[in-house]
PDB file of N, CA and C in Angstrom:
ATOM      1  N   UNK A   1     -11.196  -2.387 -36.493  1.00  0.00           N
ATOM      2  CA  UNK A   1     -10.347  -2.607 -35.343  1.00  0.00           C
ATOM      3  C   UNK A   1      -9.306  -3.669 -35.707  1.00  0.00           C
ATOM      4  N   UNK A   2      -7.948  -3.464 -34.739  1.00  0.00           N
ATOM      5  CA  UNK A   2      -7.018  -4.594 -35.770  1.00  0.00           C
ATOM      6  C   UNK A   2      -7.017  -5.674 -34.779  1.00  0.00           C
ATOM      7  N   UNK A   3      -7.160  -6.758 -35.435  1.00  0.00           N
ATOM      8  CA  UNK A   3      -6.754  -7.856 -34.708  1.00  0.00           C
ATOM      9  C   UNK A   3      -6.033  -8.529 -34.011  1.00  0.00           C
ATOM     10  N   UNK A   4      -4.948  -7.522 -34.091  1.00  0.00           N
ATOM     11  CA  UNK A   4      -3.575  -7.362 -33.009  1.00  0.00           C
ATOM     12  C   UNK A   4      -3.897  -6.798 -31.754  1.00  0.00           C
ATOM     13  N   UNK A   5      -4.570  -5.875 -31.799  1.00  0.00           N
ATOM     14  CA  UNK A   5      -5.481  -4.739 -30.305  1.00  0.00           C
ATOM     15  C   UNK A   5      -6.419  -5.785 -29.405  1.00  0.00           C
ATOM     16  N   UNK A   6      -7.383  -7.024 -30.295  1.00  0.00           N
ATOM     17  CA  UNK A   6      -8.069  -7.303 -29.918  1.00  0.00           C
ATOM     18  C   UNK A   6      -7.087  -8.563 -29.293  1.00  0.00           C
ATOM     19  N   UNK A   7      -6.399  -9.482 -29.560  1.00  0.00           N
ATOM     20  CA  UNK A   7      -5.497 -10.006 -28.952  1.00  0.00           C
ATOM     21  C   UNK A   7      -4.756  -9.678 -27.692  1.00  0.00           C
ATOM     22  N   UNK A   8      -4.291  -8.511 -27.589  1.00  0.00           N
ATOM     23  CA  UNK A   8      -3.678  -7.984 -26.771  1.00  0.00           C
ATOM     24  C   UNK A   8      -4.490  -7.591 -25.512  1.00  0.00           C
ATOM     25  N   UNK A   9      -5.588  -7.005 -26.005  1.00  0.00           N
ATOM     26  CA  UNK A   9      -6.877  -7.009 -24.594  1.00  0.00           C
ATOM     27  C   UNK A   9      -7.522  -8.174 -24.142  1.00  0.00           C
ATOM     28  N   UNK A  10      -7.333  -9.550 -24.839  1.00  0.00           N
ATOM     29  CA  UNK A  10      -7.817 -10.967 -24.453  1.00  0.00           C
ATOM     30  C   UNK A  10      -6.683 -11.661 -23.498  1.00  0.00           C
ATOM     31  N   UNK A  11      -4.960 -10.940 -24.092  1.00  0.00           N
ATOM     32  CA  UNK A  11      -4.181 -11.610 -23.242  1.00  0.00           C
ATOM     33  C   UNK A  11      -4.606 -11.012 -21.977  1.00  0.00           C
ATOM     34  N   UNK A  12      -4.336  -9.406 -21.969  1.00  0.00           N
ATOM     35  CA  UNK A  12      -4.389  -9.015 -20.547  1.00  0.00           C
ATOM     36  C   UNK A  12      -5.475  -9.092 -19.844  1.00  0.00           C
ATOM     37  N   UNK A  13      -7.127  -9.135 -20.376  1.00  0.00           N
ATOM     38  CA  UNK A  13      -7.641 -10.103 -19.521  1.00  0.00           C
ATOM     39  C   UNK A  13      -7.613 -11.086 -19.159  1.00  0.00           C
ATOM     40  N   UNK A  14      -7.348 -12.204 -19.775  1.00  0.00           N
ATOM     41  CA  UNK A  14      -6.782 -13.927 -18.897  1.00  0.00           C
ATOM     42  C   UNK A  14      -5.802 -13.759 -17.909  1.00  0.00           C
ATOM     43  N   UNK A  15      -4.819 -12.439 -18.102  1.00  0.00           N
ATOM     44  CA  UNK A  15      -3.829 -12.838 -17.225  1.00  0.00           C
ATOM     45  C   UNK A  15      -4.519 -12.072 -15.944  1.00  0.00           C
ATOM     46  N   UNK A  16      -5.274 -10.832 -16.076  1.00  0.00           N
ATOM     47  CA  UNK A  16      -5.948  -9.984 -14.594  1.00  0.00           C
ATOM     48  C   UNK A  16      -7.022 -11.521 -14.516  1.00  0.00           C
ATOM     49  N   UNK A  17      -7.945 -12.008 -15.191  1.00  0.00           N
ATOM     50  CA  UNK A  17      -8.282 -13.286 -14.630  1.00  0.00           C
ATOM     51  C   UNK A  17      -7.819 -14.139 -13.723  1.00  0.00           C
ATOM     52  N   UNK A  18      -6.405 -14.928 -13.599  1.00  0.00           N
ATOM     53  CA  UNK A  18      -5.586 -15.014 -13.136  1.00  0.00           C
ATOM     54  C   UNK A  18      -5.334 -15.024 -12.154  1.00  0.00           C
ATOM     55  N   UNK A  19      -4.877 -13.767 -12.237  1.00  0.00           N
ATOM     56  CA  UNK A  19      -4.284 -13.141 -10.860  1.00  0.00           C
ATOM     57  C   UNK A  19      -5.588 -12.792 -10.068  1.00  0.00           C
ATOM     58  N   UNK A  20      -6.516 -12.370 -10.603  1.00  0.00           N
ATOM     59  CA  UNK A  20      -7.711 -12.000  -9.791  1.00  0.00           C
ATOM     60  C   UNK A  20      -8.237 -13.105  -8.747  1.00  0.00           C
ATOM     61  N   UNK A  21      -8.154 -14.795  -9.259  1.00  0.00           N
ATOM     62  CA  UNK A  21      -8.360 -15.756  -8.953  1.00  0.00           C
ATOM     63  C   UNK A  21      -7.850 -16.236  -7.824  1.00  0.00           C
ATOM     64  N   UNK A  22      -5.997 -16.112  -8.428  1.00  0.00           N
ATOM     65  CA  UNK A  22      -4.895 -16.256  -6.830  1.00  0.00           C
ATOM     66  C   UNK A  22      -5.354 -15.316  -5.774  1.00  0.00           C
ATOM     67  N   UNK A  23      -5.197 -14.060  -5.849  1.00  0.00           N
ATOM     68  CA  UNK A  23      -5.499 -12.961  -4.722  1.00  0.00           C
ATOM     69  C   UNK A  23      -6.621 -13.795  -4.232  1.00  0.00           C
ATOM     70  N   UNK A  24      -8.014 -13.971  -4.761  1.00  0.00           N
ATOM     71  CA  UNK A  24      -9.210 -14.226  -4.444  1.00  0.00           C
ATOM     72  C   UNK A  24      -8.893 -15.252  -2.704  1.00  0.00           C
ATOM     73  N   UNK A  25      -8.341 -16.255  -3.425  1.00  0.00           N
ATOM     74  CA  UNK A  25      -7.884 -17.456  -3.256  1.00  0.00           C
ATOM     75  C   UNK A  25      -7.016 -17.227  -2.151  1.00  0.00           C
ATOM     76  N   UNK A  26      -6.453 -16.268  -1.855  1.00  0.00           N
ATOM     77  CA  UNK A  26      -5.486 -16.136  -0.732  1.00  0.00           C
ATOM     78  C   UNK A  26      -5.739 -15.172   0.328  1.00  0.00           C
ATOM     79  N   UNK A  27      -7.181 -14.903  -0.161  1.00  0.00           N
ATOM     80  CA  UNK A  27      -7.828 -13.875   0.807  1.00  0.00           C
ATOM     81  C   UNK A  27      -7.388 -12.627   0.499  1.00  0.00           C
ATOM     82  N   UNK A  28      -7.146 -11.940  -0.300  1.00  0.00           N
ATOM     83  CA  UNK A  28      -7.013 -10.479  -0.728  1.00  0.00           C
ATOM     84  C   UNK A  28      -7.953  -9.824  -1.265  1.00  0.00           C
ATOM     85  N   UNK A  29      -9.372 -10.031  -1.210  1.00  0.00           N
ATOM     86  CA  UNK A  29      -9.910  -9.649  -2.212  1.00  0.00           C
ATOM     87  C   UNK A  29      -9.851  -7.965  -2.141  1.00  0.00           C
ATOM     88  N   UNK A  30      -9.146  -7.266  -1.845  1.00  0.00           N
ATOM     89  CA  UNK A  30      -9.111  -5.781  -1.249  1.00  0.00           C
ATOM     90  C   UNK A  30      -8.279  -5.673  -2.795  1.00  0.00           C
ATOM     91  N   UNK A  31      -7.154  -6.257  -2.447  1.00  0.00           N
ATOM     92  CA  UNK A  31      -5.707  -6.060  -3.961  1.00  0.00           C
ATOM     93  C   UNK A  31      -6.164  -7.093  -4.927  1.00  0.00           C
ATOM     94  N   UNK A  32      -7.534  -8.149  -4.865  1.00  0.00           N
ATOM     95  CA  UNK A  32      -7.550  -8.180  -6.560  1.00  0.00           C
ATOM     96  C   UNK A  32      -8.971  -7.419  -6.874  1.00  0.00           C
ATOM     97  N   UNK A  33      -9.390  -6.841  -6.175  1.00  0.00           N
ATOM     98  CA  UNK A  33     -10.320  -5.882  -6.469  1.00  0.00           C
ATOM     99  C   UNK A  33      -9.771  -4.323  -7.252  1.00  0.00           C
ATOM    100  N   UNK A  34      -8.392  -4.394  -6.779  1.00  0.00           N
ATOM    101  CA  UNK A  34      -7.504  -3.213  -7.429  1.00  0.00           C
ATOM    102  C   UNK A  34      -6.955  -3.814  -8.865  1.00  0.00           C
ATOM    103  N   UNK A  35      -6.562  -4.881  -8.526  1.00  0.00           N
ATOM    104  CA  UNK A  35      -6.048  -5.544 -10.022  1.00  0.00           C
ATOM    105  C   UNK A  35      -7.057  -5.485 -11.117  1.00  0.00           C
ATOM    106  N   UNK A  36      -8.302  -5.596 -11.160  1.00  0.00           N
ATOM    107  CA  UNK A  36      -9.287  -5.738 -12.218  1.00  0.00           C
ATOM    108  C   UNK A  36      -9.636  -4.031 -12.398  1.00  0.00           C
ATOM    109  N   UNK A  37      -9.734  -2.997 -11.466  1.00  0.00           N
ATOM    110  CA  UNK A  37      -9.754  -1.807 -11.839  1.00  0.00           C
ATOM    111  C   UNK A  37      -8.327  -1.214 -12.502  1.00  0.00           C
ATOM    112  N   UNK A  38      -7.366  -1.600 -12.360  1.00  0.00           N
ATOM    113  CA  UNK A  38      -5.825  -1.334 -12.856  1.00  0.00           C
ATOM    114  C   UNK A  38      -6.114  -1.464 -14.232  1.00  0.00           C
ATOM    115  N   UNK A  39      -6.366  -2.816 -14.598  1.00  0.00           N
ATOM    116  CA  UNK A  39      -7.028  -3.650 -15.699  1.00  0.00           C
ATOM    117  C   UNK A  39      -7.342  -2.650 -16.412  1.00  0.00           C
ATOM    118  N   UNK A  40      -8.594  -2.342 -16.228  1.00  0.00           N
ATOM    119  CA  UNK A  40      -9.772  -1.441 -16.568  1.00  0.00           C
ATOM    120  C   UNK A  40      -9.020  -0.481 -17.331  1.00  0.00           C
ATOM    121  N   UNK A  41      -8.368   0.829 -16.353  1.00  0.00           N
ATOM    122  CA  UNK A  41      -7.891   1.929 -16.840  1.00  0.00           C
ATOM    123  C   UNK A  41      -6.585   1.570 -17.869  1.00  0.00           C
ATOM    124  N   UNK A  42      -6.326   0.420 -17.390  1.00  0.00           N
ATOM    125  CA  UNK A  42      -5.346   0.454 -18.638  1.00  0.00           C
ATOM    126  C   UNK A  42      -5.517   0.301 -20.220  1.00  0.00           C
ATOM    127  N   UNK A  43      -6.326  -0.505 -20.320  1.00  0.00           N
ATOM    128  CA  UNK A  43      -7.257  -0.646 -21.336  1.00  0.00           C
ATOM    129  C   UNK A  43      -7.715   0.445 -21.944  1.00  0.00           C
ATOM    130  N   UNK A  44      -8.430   1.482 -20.946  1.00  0.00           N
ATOM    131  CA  UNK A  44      -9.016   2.839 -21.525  1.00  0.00           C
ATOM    132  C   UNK A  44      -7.900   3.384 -21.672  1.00  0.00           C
ATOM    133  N   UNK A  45      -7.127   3.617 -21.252  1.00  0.00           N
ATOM    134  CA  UNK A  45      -5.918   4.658 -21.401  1.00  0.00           C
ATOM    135  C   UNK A  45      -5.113   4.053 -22.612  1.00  0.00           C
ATOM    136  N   UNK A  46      -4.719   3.219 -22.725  1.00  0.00           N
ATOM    137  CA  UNK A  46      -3.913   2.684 -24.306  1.00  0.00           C
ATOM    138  C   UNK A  46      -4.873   1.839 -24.989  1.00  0.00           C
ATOM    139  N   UNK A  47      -5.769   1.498 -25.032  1.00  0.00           N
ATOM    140  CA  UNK A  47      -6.677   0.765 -26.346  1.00  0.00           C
ATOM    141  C   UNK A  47      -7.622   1.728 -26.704  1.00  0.00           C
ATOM    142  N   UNK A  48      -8.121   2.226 -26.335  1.00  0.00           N
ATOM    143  CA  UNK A  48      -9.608   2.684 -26.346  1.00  0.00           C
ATOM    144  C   UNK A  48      -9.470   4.515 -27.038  1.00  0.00           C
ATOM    145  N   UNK A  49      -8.452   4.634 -26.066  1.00  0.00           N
ATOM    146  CA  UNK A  49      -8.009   6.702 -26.067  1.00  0.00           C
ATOM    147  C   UNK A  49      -6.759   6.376 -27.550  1.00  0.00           C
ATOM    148  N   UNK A  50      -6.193   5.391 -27.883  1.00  0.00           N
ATOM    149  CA  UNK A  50      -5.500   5.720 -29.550  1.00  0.00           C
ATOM    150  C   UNK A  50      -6.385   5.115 -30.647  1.00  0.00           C
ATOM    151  N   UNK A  51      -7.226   4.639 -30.504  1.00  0.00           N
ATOM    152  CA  UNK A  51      -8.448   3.997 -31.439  1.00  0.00           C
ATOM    153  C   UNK A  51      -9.246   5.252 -31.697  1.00  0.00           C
ATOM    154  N   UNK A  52      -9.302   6.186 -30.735  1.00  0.00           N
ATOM    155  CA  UNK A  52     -10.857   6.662 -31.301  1.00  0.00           C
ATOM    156  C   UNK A  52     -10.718   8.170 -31.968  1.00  0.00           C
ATOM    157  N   UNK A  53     -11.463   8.170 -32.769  1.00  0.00           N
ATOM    158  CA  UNK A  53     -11.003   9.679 -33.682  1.00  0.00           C
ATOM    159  C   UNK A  53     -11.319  11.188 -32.843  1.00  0.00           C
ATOM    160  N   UNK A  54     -12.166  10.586 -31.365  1.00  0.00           N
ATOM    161  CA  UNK A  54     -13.196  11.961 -31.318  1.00  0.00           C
ATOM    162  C   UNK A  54     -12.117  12.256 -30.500  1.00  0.00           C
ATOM    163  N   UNK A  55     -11.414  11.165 -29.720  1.00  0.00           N
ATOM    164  CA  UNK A  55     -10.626  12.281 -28.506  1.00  0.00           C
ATOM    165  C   UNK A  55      -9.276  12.836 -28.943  1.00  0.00           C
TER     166      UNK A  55
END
């Protein structure tokens, strides 16, 4: 795995961290409950689905 990929999924978790925290914090937990699933699929959809040989 390159160490550039793994960087890039540490930034964008600290930053959905983050933001997950403010929303929390401001009473949204409805939209940062969406932010950490956004998160999620994004991750699977560009890290995970060009890494892997089977799909």
């Amino acid at each position: 795995m390159d160490i550039n990929l793994l960087f890039k999924i540490a930034g964008i978790g600290i930053l959905v961290a983050v933001l997950y925290q403010v929303l929390v914090k401001a009473g949204r937990e409805d939209q940062a409950m969406m932010t950490t699933l956004a998160r999620s699929n994004y991750c699977f959809n560009n890290c995970y689905k060009r890494n892997s040989k089977f799909i």
